[in-house]
Protein backbone atom coordinates (compact mmCIF):
# COMPACT_ATOMS: atom_id res chain seq x y z
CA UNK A 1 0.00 0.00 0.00
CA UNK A 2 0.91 3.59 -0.98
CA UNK A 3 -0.34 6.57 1.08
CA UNK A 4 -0.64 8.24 4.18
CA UNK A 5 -3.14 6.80 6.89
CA UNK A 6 -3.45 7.77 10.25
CA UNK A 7 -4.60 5.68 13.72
CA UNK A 8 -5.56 7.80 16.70
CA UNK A 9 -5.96 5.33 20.23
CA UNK A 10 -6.88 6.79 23.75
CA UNK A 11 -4.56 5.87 25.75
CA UNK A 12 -6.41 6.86 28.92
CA UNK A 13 -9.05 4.87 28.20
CA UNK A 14 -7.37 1.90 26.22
CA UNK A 15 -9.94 2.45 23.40
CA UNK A 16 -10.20 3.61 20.04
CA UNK A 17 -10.80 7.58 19.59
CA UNK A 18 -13.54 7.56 18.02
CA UNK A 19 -14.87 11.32 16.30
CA UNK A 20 -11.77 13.00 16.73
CA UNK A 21 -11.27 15.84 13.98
CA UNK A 22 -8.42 16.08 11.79
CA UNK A 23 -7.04 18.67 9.31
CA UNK A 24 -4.39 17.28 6.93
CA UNK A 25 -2.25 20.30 5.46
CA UNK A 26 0.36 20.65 2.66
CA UNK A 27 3.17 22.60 3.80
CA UNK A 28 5.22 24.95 0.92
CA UNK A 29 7.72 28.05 3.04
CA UNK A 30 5.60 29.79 4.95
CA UNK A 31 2.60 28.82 2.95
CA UNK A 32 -0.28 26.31 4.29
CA UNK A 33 -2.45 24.78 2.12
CA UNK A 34 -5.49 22.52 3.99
CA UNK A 35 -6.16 19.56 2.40
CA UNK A 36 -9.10 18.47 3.89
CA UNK A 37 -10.67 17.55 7.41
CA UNK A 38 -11.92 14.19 8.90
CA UNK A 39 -12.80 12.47 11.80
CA UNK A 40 -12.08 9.30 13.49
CA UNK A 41 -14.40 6.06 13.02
CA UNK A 42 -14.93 3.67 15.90
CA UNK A 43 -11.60 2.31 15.07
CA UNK A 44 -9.81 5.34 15.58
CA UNK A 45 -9.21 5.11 11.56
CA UNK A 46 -10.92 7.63 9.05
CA UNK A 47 -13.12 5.89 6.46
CA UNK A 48 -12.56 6.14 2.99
CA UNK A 49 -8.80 4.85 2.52
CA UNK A 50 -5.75 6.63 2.63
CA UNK A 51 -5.61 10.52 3.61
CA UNK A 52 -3.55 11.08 0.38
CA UNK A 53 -3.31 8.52 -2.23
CA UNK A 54 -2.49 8.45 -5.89
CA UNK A 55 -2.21 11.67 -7.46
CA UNK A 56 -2.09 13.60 -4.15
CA UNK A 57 0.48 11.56 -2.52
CA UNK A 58 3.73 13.63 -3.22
CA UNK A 59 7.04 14.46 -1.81
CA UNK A 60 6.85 17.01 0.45
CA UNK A 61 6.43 18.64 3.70
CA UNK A 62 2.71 17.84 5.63
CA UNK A 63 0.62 18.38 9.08
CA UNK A 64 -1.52 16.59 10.56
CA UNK A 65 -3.63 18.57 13.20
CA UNK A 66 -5.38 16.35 15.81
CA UNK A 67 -8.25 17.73 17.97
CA UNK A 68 -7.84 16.28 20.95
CA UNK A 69 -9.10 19.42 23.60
CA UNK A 70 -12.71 18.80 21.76
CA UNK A 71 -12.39 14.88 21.71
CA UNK A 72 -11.94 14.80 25.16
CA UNK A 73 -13.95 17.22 26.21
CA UNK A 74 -16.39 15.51 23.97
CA UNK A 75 -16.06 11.89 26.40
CA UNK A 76 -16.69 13.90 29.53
CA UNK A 77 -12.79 14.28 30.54
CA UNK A 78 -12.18 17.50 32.84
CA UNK A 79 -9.79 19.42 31.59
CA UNK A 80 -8.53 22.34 32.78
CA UNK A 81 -8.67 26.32 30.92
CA UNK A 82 -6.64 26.26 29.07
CA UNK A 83 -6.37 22.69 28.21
CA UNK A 84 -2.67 20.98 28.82
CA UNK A 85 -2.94 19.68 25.59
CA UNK A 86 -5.97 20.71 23.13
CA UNK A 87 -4.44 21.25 19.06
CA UNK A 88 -1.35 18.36 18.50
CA UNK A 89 0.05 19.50 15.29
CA UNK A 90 2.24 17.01 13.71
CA UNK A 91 4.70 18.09 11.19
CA UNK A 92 6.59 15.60 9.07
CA UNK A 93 8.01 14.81 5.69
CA UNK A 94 6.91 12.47 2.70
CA UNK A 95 10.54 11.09 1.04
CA UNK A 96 9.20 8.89 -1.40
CA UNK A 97 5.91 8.83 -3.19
CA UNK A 98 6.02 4.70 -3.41
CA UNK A 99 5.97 4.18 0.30
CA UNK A 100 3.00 3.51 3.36
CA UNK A 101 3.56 6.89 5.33
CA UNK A 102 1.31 5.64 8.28
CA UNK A 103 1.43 8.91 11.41
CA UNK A 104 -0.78 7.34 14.26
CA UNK A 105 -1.55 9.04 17.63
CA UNK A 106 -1.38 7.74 20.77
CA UNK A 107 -3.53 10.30 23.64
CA UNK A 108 -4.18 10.79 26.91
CA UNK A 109 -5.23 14.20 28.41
CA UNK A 110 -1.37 14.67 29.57
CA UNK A 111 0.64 13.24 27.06
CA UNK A 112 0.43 12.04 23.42
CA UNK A 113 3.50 10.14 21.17
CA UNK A 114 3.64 8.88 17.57
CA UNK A 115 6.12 7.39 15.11
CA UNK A 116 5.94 6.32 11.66
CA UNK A 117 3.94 2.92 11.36
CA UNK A 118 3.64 0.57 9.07
């Protein structure tokens, strides 16, 4: 598989997140082009295949901007104002247009990671 897919998992409560909103951009200089927006299915994947495939999957500079402030607020979690954590903007790089870029999230209120999966 070619593309970039995405996996977001709540670590705090060892599920899925399910309707979190993400914004995919296309980064050029200072320039930021949004690609689209999605949300999360119950499997903490977004529906419809890859988040750029085919034509749209190109070299380049991306971010991926995970809502997690109104997920969690969302599944009842107290957070404080501000939030500790509320946008996670990821920023990474596409190298070669034949590969599986795969950027999943892993969340709690207090902390988040990710790494490129396969």
């Amino acid at each position: 598989m070619t593309g970039l897919t995405t996996h977001v998992l709540d670590a705090a409560q060892g599920t899925p997140a399910e309707g979190l909103t993400i914004e995919l951009y296309r980064l050029s200089g200072d320039h930021r082009e949004k690609l689209k927006t999605v949300q999360t299915n119950s499997d903490g994947r977004v529906d419809g295949g890859p988040l750029l495939a085919g034509e749209s999957f190109k070299v380049g500079q991306y971010e991926l901007v995970f809502h997690a402030g109104d997920y969690l607020r969302g599944k009842g979690v107290a957070l404080p104002e501000p939030a500790f954590l509320d946008i996670i903007p990821i920023r990474f790089g596409i190298a070669d247009e034949s590969g599986h870029y795969h950027v999943p999230l892993l969340l709690s209120p207090y902390s988040y990671s990710t790494y490129r999966g396969s």
